[in-house]
PDB file of N, CA and C in Angstrom:
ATOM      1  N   UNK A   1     -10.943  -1.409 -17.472  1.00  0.00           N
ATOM      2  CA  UNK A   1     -10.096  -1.673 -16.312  1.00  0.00           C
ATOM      3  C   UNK A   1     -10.251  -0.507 -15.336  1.00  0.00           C
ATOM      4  N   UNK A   2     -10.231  -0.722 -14.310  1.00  0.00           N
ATOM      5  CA  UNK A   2     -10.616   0.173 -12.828  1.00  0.00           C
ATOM      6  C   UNK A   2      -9.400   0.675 -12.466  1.00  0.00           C
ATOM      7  N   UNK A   3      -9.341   1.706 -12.312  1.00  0.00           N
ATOM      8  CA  UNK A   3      -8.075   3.023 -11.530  1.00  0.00           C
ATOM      9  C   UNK A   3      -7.358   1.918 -11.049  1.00  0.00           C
ATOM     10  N   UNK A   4      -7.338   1.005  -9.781  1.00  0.00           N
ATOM     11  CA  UNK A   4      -6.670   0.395  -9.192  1.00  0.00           C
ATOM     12  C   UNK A   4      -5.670  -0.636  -9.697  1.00  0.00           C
ATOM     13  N   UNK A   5      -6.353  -1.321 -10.759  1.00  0.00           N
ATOM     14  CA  UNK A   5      -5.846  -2.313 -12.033  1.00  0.00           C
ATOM     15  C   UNK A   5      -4.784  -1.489 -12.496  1.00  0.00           C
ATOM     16  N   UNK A   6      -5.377  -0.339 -13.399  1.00  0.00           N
ATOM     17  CA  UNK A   6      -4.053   0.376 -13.953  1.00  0.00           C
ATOM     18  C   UNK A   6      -2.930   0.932 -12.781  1.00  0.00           C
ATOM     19  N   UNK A   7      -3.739   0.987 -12.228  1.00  0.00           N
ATOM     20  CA  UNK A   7      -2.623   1.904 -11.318  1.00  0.00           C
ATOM     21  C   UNK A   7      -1.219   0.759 -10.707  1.00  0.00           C
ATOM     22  N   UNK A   8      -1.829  -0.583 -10.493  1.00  0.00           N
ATOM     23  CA  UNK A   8      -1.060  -1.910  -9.899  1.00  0.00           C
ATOM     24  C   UNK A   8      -0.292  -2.543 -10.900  1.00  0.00           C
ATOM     25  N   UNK A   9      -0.330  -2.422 -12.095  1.00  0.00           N
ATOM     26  CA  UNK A   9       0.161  -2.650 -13.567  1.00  0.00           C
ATOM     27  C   UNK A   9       0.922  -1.627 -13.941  1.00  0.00           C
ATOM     28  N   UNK A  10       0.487  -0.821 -13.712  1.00  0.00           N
ATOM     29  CA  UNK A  10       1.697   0.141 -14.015  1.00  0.00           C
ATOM     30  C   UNK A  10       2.728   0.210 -13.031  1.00  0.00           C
ATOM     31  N   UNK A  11       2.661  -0.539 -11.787  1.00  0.00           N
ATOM     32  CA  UNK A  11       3.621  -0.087 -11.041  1.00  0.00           C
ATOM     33  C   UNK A  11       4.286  -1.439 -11.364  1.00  0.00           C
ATOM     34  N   UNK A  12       3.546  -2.389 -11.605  1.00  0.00           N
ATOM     35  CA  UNK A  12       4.368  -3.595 -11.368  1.00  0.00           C
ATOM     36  C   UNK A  12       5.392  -3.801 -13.186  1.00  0.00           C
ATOM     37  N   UNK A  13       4.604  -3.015 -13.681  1.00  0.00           N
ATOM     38  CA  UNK A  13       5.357  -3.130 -15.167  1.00  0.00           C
ATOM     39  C   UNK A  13       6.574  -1.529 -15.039  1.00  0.00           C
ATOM     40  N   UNK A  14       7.117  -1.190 -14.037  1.00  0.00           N
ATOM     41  CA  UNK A  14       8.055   0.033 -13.963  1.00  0.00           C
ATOM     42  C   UNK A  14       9.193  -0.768 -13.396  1.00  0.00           C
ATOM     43  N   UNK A  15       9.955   0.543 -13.203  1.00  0.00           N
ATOM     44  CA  UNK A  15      11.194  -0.339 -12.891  1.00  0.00           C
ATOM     45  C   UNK A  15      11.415   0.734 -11.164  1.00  0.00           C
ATOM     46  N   UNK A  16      10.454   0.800 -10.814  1.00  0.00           N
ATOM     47  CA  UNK A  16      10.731   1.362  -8.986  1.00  0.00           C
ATOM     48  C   UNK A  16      11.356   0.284  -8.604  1.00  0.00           C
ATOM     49  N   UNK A  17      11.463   0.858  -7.280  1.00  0.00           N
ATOM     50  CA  UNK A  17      12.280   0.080  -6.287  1.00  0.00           C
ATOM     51  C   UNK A  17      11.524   0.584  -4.962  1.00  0.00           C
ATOM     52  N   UNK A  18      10.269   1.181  -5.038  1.00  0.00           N
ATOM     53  CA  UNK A  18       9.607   1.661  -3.596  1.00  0.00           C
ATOM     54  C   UNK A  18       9.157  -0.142  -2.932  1.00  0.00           C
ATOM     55  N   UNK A  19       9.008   0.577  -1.858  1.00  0.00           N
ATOM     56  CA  UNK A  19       8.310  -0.486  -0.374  1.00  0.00           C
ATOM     57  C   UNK A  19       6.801  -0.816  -1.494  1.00  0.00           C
ATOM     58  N   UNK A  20       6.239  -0.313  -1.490  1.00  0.00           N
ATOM     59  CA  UNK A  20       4.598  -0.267  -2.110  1.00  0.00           C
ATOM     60  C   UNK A  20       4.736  -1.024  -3.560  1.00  0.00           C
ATOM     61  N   UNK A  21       6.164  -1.104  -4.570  1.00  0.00           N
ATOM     62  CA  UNK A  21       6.127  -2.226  -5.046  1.00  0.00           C
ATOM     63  C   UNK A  21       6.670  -3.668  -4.853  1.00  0.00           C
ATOM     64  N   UNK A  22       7.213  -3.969  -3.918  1.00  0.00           N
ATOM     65  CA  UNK A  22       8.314  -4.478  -3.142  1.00  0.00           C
ATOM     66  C   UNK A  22       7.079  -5.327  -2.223  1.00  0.00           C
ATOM     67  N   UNK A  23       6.358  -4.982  -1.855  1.00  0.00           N
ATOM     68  CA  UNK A  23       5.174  -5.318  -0.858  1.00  0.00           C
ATOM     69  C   UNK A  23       3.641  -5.633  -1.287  1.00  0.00           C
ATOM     70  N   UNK A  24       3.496  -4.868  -2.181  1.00  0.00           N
ATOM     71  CA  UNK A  24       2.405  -5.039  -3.097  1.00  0.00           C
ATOM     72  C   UNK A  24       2.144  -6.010  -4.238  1.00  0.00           C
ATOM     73  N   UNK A  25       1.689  -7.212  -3.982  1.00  0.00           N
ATOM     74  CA  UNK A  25       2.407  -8.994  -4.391  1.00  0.00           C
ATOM     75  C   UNK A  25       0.715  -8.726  -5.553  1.00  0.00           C
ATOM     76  N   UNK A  26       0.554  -9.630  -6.506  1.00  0.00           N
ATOM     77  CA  UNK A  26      -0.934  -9.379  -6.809  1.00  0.00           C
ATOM     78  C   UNK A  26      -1.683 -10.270  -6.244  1.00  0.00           C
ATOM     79  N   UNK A  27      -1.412 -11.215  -5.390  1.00  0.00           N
ATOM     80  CA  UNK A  27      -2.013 -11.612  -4.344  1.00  0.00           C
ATOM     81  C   UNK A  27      -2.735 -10.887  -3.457  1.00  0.00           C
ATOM     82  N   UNK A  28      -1.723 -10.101  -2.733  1.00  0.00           N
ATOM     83  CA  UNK A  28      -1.936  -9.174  -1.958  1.00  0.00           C
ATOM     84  C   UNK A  28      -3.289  -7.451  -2.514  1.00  0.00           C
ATOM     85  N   UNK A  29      -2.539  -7.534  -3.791  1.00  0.00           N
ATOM     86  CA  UNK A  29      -3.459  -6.881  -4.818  1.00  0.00           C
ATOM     87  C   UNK A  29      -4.981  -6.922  -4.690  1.00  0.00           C
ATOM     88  N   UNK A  30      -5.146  -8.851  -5.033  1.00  0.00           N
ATOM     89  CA  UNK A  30      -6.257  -9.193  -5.384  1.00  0.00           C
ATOM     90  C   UNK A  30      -7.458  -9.033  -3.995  1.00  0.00           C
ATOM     91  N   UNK A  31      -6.316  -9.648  -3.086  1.00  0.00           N
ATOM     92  CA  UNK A  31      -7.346  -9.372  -1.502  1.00  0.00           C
ATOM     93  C   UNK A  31      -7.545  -8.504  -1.399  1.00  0.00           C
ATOM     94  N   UNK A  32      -7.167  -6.764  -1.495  1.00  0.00           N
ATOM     95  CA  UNK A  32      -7.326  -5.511  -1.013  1.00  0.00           C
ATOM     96  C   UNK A  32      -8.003  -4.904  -2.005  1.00  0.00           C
ATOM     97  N   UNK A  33      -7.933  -4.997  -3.172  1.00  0.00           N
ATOM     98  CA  UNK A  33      -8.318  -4.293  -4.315  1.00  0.00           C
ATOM     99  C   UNK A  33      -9.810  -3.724  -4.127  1.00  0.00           C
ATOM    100  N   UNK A  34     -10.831  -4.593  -3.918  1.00  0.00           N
ATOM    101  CA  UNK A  34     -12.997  -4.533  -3.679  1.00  0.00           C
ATOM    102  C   UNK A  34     -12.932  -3.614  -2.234  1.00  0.00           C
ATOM    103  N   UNK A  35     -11.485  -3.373  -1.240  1.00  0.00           N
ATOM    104  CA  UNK A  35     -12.115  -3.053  -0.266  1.00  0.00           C
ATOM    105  C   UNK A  35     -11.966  -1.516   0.562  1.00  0.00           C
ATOM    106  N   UNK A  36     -12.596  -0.899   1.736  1.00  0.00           N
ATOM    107  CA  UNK A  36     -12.328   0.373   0.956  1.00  0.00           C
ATOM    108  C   UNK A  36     -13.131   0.935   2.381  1.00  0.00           C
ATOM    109  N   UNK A  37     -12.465   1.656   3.589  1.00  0.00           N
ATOM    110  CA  UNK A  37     -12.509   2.509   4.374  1.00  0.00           C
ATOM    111  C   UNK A  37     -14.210   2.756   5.093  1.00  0.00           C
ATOM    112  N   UNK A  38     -14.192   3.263   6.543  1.00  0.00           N
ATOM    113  CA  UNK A  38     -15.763   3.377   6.322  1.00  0.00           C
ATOM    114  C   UNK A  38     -15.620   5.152   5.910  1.00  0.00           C
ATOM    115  N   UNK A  39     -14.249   5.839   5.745  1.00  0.00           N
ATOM    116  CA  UNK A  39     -14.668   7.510   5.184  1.00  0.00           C
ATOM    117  C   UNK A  39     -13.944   7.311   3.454  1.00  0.00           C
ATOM    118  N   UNK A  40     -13.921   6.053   2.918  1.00  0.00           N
ATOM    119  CA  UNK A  40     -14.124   6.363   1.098  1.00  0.00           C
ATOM    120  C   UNK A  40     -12.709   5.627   0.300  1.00  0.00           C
ATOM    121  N   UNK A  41     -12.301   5.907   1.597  1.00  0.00           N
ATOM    122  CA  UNK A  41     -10.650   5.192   0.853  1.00  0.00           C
ATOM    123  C   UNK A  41     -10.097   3.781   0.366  1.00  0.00           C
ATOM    124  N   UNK A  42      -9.832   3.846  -1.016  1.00  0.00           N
ATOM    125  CA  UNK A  42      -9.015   2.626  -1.204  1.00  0.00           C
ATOM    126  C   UNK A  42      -8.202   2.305  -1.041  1.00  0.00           C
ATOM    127  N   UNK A  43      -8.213   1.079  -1.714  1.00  0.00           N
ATOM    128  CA  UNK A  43      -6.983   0.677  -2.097  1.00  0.00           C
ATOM    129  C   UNK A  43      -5.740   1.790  -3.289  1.00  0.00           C
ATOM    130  N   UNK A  44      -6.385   2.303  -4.183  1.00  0.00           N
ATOM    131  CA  UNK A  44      -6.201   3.178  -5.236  1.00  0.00           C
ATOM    132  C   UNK A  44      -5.767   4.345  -4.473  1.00  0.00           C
ATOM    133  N   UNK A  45      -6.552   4.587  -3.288  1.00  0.00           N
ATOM    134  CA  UNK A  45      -5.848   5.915  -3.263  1.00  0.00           C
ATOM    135  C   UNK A  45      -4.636   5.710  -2.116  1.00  0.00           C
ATOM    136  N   UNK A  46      -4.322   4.692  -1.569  1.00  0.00           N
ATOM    137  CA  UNK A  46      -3.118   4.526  -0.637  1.00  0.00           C
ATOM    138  C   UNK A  46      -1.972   4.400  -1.833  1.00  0.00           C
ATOM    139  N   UNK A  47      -2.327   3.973  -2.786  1.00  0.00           N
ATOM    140  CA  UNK A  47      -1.026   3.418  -3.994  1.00  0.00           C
ATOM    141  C   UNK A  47      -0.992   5.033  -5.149  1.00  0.00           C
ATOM    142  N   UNK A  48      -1.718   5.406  -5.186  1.00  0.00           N
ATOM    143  CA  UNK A  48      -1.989   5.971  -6.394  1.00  0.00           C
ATOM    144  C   UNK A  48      -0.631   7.656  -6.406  1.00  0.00           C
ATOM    145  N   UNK A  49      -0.311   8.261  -4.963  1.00  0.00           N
ATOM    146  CA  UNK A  49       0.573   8.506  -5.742  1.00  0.00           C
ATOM    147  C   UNK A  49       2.269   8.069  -6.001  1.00  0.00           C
ATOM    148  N   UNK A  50       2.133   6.708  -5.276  1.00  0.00           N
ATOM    149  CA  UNK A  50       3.609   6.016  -5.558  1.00  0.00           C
ATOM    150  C   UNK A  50       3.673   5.453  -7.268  1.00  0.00           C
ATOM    151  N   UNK A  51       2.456   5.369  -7.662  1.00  0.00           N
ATOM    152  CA  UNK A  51       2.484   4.883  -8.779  1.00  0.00           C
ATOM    153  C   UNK A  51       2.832   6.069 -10.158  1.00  0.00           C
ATOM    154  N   UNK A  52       2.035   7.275  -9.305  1.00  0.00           N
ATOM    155  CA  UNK A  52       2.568   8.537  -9.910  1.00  0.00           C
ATOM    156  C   UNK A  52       3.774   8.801  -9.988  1.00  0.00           C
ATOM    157  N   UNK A  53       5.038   8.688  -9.197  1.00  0.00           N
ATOM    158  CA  UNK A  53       5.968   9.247  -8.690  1.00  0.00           C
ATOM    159  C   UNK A  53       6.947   8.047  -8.130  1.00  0.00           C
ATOM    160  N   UNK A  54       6.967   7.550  -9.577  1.00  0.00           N
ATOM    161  CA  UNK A  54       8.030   5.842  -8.971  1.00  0.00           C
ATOM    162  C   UNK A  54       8.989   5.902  -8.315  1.00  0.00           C
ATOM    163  N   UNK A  55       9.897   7.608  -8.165  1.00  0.00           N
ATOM    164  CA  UNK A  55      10.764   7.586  -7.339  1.00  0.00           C
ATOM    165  C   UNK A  55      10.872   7.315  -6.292  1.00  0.00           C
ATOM    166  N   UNK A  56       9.327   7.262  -5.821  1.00  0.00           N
ATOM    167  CA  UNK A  56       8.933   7.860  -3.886  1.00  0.00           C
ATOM    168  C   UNK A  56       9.879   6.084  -3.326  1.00  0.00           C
ATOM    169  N   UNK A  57      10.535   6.512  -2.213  1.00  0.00           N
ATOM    170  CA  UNK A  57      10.948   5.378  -1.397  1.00  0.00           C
ATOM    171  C   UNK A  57       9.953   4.535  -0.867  1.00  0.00           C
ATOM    172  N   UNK A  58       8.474   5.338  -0.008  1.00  0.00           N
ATOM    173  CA  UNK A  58       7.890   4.166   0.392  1.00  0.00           C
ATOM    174  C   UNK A  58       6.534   3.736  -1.013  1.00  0.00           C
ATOM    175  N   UNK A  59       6.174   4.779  -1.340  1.00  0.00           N
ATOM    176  CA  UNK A  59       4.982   5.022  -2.372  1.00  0.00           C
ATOM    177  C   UNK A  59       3.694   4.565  -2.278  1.00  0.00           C
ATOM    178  N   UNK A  60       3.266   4.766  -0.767  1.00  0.00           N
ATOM    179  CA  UNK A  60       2.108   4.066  -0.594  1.00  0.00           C
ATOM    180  C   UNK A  60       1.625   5.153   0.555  1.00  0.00           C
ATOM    181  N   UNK A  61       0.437   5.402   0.936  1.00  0.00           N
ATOM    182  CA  UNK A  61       0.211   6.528   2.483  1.00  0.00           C
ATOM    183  C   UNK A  61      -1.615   5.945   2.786  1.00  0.00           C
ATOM    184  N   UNK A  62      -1.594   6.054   4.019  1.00  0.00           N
ATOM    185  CA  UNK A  62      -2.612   5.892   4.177  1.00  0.00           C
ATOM    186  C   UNK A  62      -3.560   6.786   4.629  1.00  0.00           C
ATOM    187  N   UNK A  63      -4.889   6.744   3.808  1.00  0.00           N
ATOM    188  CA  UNK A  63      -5.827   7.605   3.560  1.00  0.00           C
ATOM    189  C   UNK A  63      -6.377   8.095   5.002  1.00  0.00           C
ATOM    190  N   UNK A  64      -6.416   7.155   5.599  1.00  0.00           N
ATOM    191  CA  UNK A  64      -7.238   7.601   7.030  1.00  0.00           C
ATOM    192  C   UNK A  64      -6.918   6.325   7.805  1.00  0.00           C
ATOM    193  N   UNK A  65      -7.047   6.634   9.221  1.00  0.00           N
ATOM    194  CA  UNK A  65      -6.495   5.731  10.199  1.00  0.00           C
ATOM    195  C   UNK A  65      -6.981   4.374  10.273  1.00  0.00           C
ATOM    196  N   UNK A  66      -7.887   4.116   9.477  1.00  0.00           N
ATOM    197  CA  UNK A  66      -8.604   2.672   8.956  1.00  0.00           C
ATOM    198  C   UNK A  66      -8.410   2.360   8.064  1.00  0.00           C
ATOM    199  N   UNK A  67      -7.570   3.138   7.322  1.00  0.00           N
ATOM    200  CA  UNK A  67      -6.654   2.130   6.023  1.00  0.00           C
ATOM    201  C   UNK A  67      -5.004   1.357   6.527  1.00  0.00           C
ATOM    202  N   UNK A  68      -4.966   1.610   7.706  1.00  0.00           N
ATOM    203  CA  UNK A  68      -4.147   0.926   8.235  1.00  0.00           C
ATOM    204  C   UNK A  68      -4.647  -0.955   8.882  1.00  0.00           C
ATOM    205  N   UNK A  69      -5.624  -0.706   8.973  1.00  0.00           N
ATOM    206  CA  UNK A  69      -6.504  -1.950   9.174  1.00  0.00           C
ATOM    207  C   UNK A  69      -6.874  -2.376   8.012  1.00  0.00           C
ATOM    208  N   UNK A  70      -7.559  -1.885   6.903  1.00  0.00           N
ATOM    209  CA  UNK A  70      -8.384  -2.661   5.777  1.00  0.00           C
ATOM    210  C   UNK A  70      -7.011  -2.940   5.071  1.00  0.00           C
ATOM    211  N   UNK A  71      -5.956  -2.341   4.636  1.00  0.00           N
ATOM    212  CA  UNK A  71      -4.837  -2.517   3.831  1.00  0.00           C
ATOM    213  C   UNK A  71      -3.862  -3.005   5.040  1.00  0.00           C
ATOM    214  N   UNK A  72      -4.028  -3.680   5.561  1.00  0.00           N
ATOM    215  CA  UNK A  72      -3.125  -4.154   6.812  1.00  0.00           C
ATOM    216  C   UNK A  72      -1.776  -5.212   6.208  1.00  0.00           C
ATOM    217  N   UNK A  73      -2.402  -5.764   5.053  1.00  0.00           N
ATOM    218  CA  UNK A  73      -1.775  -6.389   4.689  1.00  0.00           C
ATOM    219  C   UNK A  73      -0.554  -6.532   3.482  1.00  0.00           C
ATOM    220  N   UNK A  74      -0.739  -4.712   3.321  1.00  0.00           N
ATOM    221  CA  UNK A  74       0.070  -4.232   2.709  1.00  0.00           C
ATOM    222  C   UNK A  74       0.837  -3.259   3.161  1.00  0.00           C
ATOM    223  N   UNK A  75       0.368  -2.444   4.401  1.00  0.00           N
ATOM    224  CA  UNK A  75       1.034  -1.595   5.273  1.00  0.00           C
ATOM    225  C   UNK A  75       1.948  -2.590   6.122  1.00  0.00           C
ATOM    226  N   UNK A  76       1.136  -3.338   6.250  1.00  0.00           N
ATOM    227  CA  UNK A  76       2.249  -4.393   7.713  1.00  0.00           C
ATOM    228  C   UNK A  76       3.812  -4.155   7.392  1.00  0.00           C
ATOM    229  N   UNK A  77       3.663  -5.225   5.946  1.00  0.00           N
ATOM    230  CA  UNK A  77       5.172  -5.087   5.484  1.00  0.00           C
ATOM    231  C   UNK A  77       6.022  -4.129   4.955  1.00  0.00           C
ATOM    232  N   UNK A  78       5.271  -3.162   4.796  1.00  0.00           N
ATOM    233  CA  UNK A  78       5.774  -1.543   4.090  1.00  0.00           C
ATOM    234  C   UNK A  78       6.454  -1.202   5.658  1.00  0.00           C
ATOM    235  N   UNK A  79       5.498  -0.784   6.720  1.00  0.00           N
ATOM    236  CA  UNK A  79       6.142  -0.397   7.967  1.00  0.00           C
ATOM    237  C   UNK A  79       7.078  -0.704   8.144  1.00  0.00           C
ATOM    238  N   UNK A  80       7.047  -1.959   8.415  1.00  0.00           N
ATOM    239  CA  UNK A  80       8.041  -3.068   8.923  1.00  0.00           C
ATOM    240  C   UNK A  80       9.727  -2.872   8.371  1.00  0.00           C
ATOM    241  N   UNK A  81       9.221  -2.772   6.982  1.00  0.00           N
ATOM    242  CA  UNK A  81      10.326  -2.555   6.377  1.00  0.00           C
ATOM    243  C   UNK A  81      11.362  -0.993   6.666  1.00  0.00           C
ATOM    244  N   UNK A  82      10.505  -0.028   6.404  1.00  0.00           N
ATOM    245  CA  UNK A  82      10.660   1.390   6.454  1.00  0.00           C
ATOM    246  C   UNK A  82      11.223   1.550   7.744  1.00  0.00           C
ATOM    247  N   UNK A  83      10.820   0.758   8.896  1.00  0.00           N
ATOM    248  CA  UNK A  83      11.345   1.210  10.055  1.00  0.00           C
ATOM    249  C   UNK A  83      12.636   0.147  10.694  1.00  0.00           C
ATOM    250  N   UNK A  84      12.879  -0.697   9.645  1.00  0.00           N
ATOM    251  CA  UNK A  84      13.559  -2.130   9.891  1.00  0.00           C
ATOM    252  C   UNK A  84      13.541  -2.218  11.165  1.00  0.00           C
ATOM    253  N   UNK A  85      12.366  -2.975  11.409  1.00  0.00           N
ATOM    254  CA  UNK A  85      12.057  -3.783  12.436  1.00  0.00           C
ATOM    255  C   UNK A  85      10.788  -3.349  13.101  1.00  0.00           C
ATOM    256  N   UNK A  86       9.846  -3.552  12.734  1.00  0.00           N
ATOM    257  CA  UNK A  86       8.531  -2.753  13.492  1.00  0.00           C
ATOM    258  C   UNK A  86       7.396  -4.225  13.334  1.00  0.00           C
ATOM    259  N   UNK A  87       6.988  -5.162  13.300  1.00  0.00           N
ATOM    260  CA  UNK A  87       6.285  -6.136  12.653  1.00  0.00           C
ATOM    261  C   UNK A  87       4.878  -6.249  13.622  1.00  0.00           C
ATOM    262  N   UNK A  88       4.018  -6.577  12.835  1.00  0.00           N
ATOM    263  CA  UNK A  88       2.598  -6.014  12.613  1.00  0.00           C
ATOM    264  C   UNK A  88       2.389  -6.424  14.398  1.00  0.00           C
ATOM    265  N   UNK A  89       2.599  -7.454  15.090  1.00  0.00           N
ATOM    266  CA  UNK A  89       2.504  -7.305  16.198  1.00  0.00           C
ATOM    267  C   UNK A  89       2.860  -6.791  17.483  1.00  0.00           C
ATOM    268  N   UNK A  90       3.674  -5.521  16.594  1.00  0.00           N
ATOM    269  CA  UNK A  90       4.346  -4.488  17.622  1.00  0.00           C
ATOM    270  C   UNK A  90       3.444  -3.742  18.109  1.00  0.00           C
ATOM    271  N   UNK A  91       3.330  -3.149  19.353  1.00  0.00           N
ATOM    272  CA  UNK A  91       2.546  -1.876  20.238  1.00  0.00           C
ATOM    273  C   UNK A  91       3.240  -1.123  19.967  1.00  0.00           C
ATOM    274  N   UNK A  92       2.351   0.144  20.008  1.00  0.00           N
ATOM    275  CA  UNK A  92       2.998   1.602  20.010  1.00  0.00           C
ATOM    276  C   UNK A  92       2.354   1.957  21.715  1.00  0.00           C
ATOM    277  N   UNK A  93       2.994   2.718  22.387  1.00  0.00           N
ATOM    278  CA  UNK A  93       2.455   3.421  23.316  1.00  0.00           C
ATOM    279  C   UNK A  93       2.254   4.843  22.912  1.00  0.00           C
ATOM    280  N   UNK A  94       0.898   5.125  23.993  1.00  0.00           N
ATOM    281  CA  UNK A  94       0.000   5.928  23.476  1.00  0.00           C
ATOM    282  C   UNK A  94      -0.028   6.631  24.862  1.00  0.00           C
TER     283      UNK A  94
END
């Protein structure tokens, strides 16, 4: 079994209460799991240390500013949530 497997099993077999398990469906799992940054980042390493540290509130971070795109579909609803009310088709001004 691959870092990411254990790492998604162990979170989903704990008893957290973070955004990153709350959001992290194995659906959602299964789509993101193969895919992975153009500077290295997974899926594994956006989860890996909420899975460490079940306390963390959100337990998920993203590796580099294109894991906000490839994991979009697990950040969307983490944000969203964390900021109650932010949803994936919100602008930020820049």
């Amino acid at each position: 079994m691959d870092e990411a497997h254990k790492l998604f099993y162990a979170l989903k077999n704990s008893d957290s209460t973070s955004l990153v398990r709350r959001h992290l469906s194995e659906e959602t799992f299964d789509q993101l799991k193969g895919k992975i940054t153009s500077a290295g980042v997974s899926l594994a390493d956006c989860i890996r240390s909420g899975c460490g540290n079940l306390d963390s509130g959100t337990g998920c971070y993203a590796g580099d500013l294109e894991s906000y795109d490839v994991f979009s579909s697990l950040f969307d609803g983490v944000i969203d949530e964390y900021h109650k009310g932010f949803p994936a088709d919100s602008k930020l001004a820049r």
